[in-house]
Protein backbone atom coordinates (compact mmCIF):
# COMPACT_ATOMS: atom_id res chain seq x y z
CA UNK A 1 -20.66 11.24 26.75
CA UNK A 2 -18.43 12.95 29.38
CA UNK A 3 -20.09 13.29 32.73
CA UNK A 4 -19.76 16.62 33.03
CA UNK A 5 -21.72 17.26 29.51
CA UNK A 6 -24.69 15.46 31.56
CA UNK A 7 -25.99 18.67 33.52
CA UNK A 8 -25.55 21.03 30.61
CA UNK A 9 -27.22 18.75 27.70
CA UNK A 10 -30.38 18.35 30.27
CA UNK A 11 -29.75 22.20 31.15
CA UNK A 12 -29.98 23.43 27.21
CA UNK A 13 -32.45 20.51 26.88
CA UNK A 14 -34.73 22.66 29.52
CA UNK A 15 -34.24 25.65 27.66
CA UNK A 16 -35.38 24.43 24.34
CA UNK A 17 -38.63 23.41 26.59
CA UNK A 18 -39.11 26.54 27.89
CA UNK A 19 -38.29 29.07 25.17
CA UNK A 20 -40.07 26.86 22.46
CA UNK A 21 -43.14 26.83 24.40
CA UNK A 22 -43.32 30.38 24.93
CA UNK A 23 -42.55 31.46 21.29
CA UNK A 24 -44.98 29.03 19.89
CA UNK A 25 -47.69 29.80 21.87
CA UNK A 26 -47.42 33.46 21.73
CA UNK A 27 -47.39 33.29 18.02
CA UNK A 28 -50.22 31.23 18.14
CA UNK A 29 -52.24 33.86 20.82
CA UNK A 30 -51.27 36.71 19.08
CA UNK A 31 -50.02 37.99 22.37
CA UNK A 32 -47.46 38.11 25.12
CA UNK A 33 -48.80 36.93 28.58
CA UNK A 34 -46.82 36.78 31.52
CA UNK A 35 -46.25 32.97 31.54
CA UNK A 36 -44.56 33.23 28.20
CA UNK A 37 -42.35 35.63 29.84
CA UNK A 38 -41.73 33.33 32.66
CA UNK A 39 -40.69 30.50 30.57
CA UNK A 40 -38.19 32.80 28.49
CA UNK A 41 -37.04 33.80 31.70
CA UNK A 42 -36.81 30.28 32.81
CA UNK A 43 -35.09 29.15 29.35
CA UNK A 44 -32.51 31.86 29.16
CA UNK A 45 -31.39 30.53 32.87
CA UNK A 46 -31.10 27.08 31.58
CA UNK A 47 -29.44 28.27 28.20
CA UNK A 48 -26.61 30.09 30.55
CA UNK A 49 -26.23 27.77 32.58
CA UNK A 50 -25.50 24.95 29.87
CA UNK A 51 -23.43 27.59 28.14
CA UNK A 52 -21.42 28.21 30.61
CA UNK A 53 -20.86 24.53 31.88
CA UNK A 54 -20.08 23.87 28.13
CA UNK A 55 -17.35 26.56 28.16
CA UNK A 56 -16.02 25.13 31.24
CA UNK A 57 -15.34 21.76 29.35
CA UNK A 58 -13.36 22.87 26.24
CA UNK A 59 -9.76 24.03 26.41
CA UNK A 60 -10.11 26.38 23.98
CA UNK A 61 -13.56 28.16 22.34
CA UNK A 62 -13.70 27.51 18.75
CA UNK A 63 -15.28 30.33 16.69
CA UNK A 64 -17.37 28.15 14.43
CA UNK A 65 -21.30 28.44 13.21
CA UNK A 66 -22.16 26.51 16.30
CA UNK A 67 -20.45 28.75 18.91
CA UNK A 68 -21.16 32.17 17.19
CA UNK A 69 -25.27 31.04 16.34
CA UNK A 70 -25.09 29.97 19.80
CA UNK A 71 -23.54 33.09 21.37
CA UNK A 72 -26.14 35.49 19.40
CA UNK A 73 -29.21 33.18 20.32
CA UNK A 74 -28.40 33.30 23.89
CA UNK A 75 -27.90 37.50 23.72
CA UNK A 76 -30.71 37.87 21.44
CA UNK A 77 -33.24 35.60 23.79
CA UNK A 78 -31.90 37.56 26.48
CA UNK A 79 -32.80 40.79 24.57
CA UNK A 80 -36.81 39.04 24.04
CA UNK A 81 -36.78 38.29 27.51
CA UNK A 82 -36.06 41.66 28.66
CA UNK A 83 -38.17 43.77 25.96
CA UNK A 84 -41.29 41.91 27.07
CA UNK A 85 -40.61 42.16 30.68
CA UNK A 86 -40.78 45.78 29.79
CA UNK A 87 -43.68 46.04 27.69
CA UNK A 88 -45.74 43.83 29.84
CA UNK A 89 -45.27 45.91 32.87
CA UNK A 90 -44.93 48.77 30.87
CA UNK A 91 -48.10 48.23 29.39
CA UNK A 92 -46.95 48.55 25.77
CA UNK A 93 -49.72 46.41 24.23
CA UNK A 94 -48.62 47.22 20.43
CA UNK A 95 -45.30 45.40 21.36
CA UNK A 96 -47.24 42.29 23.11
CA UNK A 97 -49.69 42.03 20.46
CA UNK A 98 -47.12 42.31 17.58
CA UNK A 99 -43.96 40.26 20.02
CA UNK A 100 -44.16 37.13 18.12
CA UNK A 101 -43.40 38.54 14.94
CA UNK A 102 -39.97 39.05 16.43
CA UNK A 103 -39.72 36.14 19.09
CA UNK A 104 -39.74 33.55 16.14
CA UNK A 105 -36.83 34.22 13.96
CA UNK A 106 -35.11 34.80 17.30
CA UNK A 107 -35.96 31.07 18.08
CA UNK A 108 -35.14 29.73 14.63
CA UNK A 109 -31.54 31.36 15.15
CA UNK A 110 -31.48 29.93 18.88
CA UNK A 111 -32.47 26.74 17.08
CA UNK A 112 -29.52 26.84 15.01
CA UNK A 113 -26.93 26.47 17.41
CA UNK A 114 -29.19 23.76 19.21
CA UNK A 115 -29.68 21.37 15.95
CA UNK A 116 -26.01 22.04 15.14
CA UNK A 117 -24.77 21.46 19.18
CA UNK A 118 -27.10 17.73 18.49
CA UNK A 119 -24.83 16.89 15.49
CA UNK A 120 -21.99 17.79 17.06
CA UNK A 121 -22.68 15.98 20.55
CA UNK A 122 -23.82 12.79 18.10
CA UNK A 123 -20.30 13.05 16.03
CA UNK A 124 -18.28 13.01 19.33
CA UNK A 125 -20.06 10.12 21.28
């Protein structure tokens, strides 16, 4: 492995920490709290971060299943993060008792790119 891949493989590492935990236990409360929000807060930082540093060490983005799962997982956990921000202090309590219904096929799509970003990181070494 490349140096440089070191900070963004722990970076989307992190972020598969954080947004895991927070979709899996709200589906298994039944409810959005405002740590769950706080770790998809703190797992969409960590997926940016790693996506950008990724970017950064390519020549050239190639439009595969990887990149394009990866693309919409990042945009579509930053859409989660930002609904429930807004329902919590909204107060929107149909939305934070029903938010899980959503957040996991969000998180099996994020997962995706992640499982297929492993292979591909495996292949390469």
């Amino acid at each position: 492995m490349k140096p440089i891949m070191l900070v963004p493989v722990i970076s989307i590492t992190l972020a598969l920490v954080f947004y895991s935990t927070a979709v899996w236990r709200n589906w298994r409360l039944k409810v959005l709290t405002t740590a769950h929000i706080i770790l998809l807060w703190l797992g969409l930082a960590a997926d940016a971060l790693a996506t950008r540093m990724m970017g950064l060490s390519v020549e050239q983005t190639t439009w595969d299943f990887h990149t394009i799962s990866g693309n919409a997982g990042l945009g579509l956990m930053a859409l989660l993060a930002i609904t429930g921000s807004w329902a919590k202090w909204s107060g929107h309590d149909a939305i934070l008792r029903g938010f899980h219904r959503y957040a996991v096929p969000v998180w099996v799509i994020w997962f995706a790119s992640y499982a297929t970003g492993v292979v591909i990181g495996i292949q390469r070494a």
